[in-house]
PDB file of N, CA and C in Angstrom:
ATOM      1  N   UNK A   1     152.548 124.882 103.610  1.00  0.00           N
ATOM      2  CA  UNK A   1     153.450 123.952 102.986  1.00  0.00           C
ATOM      3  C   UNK A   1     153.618 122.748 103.901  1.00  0.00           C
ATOM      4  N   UNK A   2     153.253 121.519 103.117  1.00  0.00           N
ATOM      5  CA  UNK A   2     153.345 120.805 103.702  1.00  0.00           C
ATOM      6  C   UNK A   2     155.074 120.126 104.540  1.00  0.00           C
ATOM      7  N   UNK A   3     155.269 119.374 105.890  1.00  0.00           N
ATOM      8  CA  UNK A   3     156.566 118.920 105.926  1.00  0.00           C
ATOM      9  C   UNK A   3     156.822 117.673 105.886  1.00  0.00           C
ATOM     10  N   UNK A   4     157.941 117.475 105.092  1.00  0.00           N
ATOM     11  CA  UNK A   4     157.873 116.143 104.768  1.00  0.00           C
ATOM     12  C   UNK A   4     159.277 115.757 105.800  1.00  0.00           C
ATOM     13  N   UNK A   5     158.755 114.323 106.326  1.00  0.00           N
ATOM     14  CA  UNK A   5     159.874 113.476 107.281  1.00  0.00           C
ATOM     15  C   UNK A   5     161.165 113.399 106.461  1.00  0.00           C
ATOM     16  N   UNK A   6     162.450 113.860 107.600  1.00  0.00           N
ATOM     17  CA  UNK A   6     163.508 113.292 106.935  1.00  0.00           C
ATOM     18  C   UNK A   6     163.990 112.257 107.462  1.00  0.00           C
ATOM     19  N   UNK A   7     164.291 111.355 106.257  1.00  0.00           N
ATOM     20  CA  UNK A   7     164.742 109.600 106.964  1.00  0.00           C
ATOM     21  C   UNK A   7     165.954 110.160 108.144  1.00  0.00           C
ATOM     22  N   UNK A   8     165.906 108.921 109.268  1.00  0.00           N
ATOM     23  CA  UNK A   8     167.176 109.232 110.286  1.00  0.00           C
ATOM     24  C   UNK A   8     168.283 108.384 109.576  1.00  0.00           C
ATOM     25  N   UNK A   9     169.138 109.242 110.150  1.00  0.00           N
ATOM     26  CA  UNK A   9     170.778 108.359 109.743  1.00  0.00           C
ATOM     27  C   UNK A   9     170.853 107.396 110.872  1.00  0.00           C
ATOM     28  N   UNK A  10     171.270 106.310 110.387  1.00  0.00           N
ATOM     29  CA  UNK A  10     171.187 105.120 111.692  1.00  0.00           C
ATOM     30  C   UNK A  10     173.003 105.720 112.223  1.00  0.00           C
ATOM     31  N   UNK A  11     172.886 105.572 113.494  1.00  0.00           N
ATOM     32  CA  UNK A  11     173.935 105.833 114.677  1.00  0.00           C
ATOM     33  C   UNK A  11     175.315 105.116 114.097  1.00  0.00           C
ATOM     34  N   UNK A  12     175.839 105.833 113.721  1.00  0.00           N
ATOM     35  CA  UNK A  12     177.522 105.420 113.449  1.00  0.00           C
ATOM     36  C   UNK A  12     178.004 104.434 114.177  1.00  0.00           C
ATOM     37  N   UNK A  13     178.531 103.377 113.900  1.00  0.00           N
ATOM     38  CA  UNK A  13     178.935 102.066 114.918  1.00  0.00           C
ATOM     39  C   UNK A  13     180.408 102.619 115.513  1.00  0.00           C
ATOM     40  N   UNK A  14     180.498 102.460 116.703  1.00  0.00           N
ATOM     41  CA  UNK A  14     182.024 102.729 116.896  1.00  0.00           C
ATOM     42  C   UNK A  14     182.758 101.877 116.470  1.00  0.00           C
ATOM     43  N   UNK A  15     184.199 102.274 116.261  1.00  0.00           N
ATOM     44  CA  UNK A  15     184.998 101.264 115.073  1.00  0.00           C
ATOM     45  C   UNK A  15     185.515 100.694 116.492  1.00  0.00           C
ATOM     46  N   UNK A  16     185.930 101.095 117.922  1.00  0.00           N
ATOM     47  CA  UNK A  16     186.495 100.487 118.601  1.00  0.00           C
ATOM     48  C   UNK A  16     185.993  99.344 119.108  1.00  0.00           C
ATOM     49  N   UNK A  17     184.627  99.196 119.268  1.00  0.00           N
ATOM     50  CA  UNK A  17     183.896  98.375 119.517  1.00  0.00           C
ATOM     51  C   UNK A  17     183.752  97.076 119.238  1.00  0.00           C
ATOM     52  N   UNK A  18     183.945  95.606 120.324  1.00  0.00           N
ATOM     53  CA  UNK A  18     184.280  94.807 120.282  1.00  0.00           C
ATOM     54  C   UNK A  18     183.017  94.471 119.613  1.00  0.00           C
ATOM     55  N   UNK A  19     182.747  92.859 119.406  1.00  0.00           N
ATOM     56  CA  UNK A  19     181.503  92.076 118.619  1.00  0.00           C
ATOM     57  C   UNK A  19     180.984  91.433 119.763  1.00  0.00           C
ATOM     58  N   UNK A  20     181.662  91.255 120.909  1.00  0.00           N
ATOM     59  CA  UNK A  20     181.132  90.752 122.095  1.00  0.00           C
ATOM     60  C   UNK A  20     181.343  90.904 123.205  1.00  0.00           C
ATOM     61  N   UNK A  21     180.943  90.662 123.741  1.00  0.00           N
ATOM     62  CA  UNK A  21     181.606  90.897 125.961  1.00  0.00           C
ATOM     63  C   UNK A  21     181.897  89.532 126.132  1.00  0.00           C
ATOM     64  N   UNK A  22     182.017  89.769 127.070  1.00  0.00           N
ATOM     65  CA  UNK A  22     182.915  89.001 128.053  1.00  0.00           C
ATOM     66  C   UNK A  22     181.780  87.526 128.600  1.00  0.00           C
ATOM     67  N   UNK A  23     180.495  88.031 128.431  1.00  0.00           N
ATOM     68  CA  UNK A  23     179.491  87.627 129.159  1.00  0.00           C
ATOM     69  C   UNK A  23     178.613  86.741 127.584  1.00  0.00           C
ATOM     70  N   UNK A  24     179.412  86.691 126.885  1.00  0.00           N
ATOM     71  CA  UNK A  24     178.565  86.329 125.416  1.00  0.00           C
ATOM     72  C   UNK A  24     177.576  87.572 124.914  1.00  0.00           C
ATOM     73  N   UNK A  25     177.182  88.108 125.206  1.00  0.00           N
ATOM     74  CA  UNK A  25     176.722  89.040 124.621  1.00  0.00           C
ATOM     75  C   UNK A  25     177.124  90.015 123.716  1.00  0.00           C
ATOM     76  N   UNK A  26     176.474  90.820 122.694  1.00  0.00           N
ATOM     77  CA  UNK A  26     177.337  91.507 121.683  1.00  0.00           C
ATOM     78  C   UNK A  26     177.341  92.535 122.763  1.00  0.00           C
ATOM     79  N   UNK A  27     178.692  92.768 122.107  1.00  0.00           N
ATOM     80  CA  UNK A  27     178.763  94.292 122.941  1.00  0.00           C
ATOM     81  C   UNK A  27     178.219  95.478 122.461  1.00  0.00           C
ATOM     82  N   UNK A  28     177.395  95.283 121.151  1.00  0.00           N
ATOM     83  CA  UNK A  28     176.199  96.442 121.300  1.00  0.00           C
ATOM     84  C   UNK A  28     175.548  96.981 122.421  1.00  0.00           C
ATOM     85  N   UNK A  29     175.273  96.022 123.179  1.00  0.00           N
ATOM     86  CA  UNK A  29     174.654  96.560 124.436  1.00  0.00           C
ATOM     87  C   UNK A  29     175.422  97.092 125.477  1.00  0.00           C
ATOM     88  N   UNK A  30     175.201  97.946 125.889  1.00  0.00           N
ATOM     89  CA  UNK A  30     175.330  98.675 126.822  1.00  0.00           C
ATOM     90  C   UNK A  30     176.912  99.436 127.049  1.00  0.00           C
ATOM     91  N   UNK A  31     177.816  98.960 125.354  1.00  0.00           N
ATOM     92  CA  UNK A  31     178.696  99.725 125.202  1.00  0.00           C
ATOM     93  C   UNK A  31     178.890 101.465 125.418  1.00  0.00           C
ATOM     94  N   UNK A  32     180.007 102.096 126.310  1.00  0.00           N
ATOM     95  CA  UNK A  32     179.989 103.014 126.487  1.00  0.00           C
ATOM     96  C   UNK A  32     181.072 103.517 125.700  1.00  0.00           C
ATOM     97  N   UNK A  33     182.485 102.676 125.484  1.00  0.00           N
ATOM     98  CA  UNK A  33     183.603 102.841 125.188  1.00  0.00           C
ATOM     99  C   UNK A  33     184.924 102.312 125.242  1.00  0.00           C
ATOM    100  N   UNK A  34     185.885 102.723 125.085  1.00  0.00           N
ATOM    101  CA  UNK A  34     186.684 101.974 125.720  1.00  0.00           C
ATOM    102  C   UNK A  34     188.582 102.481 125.470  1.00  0.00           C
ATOM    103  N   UNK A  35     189.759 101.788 125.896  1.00  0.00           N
ATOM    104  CA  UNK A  35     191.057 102.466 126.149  1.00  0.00           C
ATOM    105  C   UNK A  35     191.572 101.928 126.043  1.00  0.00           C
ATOM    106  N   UNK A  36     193.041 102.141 126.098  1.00  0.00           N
ATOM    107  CA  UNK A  36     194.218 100.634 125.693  1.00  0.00           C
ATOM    108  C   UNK A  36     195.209 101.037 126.495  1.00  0.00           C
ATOM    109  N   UNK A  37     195.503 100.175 126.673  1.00  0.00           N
ATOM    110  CA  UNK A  37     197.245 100.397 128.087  1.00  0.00           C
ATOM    111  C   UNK A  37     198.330  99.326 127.756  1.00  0.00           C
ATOM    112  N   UNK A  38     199.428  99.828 126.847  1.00  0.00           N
ATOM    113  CA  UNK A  38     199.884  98.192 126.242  1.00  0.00           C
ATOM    114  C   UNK A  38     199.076  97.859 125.593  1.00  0.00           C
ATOM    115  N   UNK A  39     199.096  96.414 125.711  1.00  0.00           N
ATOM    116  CA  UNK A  39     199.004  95.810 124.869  1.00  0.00           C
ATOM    117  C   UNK A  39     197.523  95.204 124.889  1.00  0.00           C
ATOM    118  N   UNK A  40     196.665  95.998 125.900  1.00  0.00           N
ATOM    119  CA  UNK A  40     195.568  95.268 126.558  1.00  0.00           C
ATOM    120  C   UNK A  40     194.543  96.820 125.984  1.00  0.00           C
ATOM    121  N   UNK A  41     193.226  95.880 125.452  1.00  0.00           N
ATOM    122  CA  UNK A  41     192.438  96.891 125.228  1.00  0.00           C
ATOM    123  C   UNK A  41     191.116  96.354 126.012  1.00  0.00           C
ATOM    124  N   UNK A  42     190.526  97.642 126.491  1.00  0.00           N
ATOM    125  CA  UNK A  42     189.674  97.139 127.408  1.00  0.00           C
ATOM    126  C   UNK A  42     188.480  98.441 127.263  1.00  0.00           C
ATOM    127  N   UNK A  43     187.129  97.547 127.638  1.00  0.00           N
ATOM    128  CA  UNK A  43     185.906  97.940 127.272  1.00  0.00           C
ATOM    129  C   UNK A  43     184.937  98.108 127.903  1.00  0.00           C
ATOM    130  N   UNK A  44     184.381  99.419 128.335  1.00  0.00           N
ATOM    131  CA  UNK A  44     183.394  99.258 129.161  1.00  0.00           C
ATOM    132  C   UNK A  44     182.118  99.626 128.883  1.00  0.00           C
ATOM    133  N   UNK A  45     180.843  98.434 129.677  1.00  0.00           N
ATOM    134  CA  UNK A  45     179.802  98.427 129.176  1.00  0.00           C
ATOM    135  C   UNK A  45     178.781  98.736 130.510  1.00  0.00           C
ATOM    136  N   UNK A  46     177.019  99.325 130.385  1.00  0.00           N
ATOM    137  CA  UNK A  46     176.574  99.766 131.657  1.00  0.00           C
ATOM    138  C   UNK A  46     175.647  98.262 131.090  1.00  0.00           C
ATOM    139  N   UNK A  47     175.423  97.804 132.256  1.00  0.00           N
ATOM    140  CA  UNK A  47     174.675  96.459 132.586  1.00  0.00           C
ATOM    141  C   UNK A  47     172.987  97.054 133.009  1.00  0.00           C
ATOM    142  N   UNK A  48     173.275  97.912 133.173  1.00  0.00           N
ATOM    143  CA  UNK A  48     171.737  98.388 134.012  1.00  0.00           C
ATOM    144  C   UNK A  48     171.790  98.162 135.076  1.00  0.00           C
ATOM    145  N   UNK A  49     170.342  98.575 135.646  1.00  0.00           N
ATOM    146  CA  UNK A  49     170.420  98.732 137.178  1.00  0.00           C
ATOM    147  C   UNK A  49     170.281  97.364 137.202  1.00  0.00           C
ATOM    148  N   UNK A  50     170.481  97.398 139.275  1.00  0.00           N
ATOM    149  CA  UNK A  50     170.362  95.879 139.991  1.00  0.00           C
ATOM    150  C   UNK A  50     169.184  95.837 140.410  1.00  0.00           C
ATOM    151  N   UNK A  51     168.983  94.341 140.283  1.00  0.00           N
ATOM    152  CA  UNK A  51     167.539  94.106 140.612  1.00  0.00           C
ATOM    153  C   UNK A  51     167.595  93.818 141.748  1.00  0.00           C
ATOM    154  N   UNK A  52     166.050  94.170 142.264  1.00  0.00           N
ATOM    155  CA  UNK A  52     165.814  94.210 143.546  1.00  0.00           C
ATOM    156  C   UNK A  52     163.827  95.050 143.742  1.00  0.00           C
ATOM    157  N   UNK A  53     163.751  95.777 144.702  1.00  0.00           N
ATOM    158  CA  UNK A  53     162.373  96.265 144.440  1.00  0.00           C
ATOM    159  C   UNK A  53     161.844  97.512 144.332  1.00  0.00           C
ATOM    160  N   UNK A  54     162.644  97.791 143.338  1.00  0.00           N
ATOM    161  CA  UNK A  54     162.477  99.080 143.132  1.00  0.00           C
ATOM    162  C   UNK A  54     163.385 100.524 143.677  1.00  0.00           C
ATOM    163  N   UNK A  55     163.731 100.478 144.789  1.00  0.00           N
ATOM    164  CA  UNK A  55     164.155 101.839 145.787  1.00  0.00           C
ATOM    165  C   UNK A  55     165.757 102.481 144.961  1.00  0.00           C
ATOM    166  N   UNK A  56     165.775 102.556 143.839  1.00  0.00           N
ATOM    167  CA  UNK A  56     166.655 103.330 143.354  1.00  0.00           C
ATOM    168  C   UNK A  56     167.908 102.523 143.480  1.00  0.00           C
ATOM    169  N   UNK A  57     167.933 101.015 143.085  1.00  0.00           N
ATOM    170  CA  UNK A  57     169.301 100.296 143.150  1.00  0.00           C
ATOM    171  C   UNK A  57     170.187 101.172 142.040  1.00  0.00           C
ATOM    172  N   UNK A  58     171.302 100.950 142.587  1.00  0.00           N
ATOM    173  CA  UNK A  58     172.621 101.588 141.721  1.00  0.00           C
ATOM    174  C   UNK A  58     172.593 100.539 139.962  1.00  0.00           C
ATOM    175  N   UNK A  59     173.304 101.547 139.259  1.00  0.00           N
ATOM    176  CA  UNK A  59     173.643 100.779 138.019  1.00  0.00           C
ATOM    177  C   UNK A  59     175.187 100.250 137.820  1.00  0.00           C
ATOM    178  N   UNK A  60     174.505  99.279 137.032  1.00  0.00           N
ATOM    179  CA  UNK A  60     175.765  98.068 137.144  1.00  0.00           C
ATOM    180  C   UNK A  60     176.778  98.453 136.047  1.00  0.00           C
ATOM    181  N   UNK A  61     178.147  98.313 135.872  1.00  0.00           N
ATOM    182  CA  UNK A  61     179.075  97.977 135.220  1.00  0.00           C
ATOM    183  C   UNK A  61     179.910  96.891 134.750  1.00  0.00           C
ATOM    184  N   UNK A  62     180.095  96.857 133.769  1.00  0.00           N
ATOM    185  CA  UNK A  62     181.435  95.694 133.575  1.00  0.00           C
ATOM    186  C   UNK A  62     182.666  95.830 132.417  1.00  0.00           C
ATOM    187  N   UNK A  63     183.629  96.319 132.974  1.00  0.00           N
ATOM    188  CA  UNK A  63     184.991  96.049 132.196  1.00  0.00           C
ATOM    189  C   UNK A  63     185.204  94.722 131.861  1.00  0.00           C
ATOM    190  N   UNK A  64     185.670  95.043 130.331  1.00  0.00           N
ATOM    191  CA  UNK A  64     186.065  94.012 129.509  1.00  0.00           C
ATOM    192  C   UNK A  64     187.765  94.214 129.605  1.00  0.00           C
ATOM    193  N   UNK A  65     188.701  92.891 129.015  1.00  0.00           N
ATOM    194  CA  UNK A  65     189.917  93.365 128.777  1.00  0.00           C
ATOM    195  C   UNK A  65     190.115  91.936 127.624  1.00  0.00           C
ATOM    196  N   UNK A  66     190.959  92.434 126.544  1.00  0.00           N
ATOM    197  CA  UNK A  66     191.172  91.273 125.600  1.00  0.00           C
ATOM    198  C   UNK A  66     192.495  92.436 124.935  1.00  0.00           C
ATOM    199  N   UNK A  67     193.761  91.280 125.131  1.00  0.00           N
ATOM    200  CA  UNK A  67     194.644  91.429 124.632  1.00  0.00           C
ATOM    201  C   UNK A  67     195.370  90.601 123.914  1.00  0.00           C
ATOM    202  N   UNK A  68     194.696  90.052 123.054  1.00  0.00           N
ATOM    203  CA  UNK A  68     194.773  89.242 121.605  1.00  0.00           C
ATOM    204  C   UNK A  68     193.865  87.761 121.601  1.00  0.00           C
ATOM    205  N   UNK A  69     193.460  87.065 123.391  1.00  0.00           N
ATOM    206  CA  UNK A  69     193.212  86.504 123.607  1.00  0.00           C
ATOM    207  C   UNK A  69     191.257  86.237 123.470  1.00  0.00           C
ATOM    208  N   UNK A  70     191.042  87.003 123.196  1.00  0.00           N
ATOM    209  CA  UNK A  70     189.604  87.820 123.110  1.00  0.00           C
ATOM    210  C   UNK A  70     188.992  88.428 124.557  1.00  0.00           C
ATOM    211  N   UNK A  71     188.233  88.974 124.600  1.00  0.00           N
ATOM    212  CA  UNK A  71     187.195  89.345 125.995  1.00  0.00           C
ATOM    213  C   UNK A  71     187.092  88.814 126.994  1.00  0.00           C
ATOM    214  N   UNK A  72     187.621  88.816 128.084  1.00  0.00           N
ATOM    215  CA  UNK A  72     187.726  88.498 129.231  1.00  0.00           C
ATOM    216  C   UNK A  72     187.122  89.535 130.355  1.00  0.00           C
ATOM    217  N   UNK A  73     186.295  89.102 131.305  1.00  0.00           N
ATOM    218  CA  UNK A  73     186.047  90.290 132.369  1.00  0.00           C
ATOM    219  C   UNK A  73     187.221  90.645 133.044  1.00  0.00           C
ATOM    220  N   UNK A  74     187.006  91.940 133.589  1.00  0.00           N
ATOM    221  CA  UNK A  74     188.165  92.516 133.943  1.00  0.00           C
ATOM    222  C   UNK A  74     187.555  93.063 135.572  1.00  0.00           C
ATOM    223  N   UNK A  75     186.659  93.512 135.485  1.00  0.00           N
ATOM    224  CA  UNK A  75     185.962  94.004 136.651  1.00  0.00           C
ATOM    225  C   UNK A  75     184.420  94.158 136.549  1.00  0.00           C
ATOM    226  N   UNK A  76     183.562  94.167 137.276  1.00  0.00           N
ATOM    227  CA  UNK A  76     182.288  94.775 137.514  1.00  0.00           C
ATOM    228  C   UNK A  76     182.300  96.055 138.791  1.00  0.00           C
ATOM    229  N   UNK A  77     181.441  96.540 139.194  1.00  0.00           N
ATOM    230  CA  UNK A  77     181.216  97.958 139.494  1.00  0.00           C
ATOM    231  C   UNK A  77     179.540  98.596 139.592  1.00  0.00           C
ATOM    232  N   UNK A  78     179.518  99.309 140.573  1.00  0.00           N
ATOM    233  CA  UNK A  78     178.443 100.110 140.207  1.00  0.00           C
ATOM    234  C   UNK A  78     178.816 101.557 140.444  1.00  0.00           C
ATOM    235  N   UNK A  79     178.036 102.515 140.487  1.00  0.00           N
ATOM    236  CA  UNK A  79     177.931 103.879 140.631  1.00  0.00           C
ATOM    237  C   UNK A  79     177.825 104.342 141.817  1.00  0.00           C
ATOM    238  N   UNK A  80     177.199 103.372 143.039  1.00  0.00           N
ATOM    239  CA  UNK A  80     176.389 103.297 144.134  1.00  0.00           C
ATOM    240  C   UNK A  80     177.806 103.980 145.296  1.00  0.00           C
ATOM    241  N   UNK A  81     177.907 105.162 145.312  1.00  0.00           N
ATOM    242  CA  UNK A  81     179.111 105.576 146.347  1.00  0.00           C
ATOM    243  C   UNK A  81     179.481 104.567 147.582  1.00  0.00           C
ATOM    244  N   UNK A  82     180.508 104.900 147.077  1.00  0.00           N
ATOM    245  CA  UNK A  82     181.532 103.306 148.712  1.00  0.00           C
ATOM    246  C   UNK A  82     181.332 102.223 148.210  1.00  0.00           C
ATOM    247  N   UNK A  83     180.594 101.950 147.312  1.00  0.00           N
ATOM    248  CA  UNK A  83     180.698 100.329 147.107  1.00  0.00           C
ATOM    249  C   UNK A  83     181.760  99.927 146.107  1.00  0.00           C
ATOM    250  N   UNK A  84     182.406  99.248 147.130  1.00  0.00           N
ATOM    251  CA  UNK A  84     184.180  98.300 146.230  1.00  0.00           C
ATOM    252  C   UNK A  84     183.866  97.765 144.488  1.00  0.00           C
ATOM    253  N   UNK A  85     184.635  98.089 143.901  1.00  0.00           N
ATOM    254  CA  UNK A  85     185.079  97.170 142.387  1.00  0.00           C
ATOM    255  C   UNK A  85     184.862  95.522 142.786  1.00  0.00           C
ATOM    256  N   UNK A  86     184.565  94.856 142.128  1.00  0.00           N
ATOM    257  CA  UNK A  86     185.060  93.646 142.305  1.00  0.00           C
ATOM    258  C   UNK A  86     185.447  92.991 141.136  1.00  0.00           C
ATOM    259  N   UNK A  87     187.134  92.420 141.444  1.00  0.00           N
ATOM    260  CA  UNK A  87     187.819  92.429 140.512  1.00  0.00           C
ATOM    261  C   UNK A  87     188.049  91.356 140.314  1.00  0.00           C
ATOM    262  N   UNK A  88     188.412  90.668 138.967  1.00  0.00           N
ATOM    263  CA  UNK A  88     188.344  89.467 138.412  1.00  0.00           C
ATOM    264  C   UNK A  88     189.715  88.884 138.619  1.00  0.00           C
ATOM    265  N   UNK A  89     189.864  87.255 139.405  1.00  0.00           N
ATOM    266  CA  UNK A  89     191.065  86.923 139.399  1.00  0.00           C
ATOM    267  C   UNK A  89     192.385  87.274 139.497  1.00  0.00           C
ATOM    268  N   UNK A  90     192.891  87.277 138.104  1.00  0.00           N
ATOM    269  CA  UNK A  90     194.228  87.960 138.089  1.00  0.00           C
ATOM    270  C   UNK A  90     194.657  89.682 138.587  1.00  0.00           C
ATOM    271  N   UNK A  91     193.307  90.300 137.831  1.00  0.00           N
ATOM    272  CA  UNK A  91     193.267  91.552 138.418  1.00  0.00           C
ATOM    273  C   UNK A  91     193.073  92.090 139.649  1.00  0.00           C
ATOM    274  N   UNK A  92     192.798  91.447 140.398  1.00  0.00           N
ATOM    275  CA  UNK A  92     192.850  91.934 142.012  1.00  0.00           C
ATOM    276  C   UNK A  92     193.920  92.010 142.196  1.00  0.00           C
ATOM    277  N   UNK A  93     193.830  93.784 142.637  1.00  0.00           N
ATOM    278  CA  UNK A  93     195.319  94.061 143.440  1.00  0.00           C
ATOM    279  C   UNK A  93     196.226  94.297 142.508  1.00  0.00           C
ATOM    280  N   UNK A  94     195.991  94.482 141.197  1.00  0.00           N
ATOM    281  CA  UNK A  94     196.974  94.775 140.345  1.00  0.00           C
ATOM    282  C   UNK A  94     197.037  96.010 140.201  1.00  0.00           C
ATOM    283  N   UNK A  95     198.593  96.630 140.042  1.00  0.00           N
ATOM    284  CA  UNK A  95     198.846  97.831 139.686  1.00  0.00           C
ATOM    285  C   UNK A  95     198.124  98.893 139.107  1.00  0.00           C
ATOM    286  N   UNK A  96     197.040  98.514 137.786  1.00  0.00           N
ATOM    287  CA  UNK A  96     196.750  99.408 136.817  1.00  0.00           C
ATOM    288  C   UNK A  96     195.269  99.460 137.482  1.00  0.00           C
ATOM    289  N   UNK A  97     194.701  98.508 138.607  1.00  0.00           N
ATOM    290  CA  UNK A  97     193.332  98.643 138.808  1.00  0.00           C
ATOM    291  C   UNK A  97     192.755 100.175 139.155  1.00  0.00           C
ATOM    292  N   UNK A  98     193.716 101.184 139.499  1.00  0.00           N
ATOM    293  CA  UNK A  98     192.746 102.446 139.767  1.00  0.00           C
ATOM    294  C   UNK A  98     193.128 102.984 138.726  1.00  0.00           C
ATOM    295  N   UNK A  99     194.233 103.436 137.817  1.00  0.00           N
ATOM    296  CA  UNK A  99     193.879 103.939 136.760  1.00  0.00           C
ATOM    297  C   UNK A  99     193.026 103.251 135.900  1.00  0.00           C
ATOM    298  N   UNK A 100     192.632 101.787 135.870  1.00  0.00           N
ATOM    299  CA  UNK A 100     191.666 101.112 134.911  1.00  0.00           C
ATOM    300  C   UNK A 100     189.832 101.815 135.229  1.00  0.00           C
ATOM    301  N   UNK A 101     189.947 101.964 136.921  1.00  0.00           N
ATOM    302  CA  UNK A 101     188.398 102.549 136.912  1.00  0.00           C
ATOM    303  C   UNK A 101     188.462 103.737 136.814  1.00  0.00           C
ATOM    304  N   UNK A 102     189.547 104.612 136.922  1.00  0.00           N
ATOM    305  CA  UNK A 102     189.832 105.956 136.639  1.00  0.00           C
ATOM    306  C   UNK A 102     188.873 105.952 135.446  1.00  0.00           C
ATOM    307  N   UNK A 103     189.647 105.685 134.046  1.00  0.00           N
ATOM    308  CA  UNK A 103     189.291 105.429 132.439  1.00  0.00           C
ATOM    309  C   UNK A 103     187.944 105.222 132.736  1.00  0.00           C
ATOM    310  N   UNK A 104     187.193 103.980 133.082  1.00  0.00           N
ATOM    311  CA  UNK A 104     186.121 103.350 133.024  1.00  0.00           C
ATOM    312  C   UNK A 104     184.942 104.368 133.593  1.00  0.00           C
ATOM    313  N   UNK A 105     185.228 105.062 134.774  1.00  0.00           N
ATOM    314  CA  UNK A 105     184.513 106.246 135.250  1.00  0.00           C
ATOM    315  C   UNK A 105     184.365 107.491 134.172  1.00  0.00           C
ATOM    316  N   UNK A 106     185.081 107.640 133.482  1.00  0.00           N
ATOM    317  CA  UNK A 106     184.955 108.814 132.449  1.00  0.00           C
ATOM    318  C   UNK A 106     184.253 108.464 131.434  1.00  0.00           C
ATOM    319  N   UNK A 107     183.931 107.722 131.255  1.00  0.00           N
ATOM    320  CA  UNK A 107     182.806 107.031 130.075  1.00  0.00           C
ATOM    321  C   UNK A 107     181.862 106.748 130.813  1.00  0.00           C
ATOM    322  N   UNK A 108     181.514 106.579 131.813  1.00  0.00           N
ATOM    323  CA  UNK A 108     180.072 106.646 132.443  1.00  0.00           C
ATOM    324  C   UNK A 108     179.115 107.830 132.045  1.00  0.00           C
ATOM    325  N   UNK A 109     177.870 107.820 131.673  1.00  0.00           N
ATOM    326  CA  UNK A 109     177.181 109.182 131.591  1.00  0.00           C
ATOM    327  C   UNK A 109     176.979 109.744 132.740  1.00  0.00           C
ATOM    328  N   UNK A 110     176.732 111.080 132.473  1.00  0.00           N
ATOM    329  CA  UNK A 110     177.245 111.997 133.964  1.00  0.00           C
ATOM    330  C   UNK A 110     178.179 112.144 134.939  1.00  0.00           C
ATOM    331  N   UNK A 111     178.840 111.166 134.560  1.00  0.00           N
ATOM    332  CA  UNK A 111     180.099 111.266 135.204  1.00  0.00           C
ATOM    333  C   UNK A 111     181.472 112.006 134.764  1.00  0.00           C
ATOM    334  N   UNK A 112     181.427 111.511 133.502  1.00  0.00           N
ATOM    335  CA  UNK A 112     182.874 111.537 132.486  1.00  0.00           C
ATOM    336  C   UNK A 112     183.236 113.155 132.562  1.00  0.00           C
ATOM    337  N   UNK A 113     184.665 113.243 131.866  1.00  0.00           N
ATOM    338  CA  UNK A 113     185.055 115.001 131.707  1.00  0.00           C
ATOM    339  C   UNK A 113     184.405 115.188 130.134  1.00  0.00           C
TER     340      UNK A 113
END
């Protein structure tokens, strides 16, 4: 008996999911997820690895935050152990910055609970 292909279901869009980053780009790419604290909802996306020549550079991150104002960066990041957040403007040094990479770390693959 012959088998016949079954069409794929195209991937459910997340409803949380912004239309863009921070960076102009849709945030199709490299969307992982995202959380709200107040009044601020914020989004994180994997950038891919860093370039360089090859030897296993770390992969990149970037938090979004838009709280009515649209998408604004919030932070970038990599995976690369010991290496600091670097945080955007206003957000340096702000209160919510370790619970913000707390969140942002759990949506990483292989990382998350």
């Amino acid at each position: 008996m012959a088998r016949t292909a079954t069409p794929s279901t195209p991937a459910e869009e997340p409803a949380d999911r912004p239309e863009r980053r921070s960076d102009g780009e849709p945030a199709k790419f490299g969307y992982l997820g995202g959380f709200d604290r107040g009044p601020a909802r914020f989004a994180v996306y994997e950038l891919g690895a860093g370039l360089g020549d090859g030897r296993g550079f770390p992969n990149r991150f970037l938090i979004d935050v838009d709280d009515g104002a649209g998408p604004r960066e919030c932070c970038r990041f990599t995976d690369a152990p010991g290496e600091a957040p670097v945080w955007n403007r206003a957000w340096n040094g702000d209160d919510w910055c370790a619970w913000i990479l707390e969140r942002a770390r759990a949506l990483m693959p292989g990382l998350g609970s």
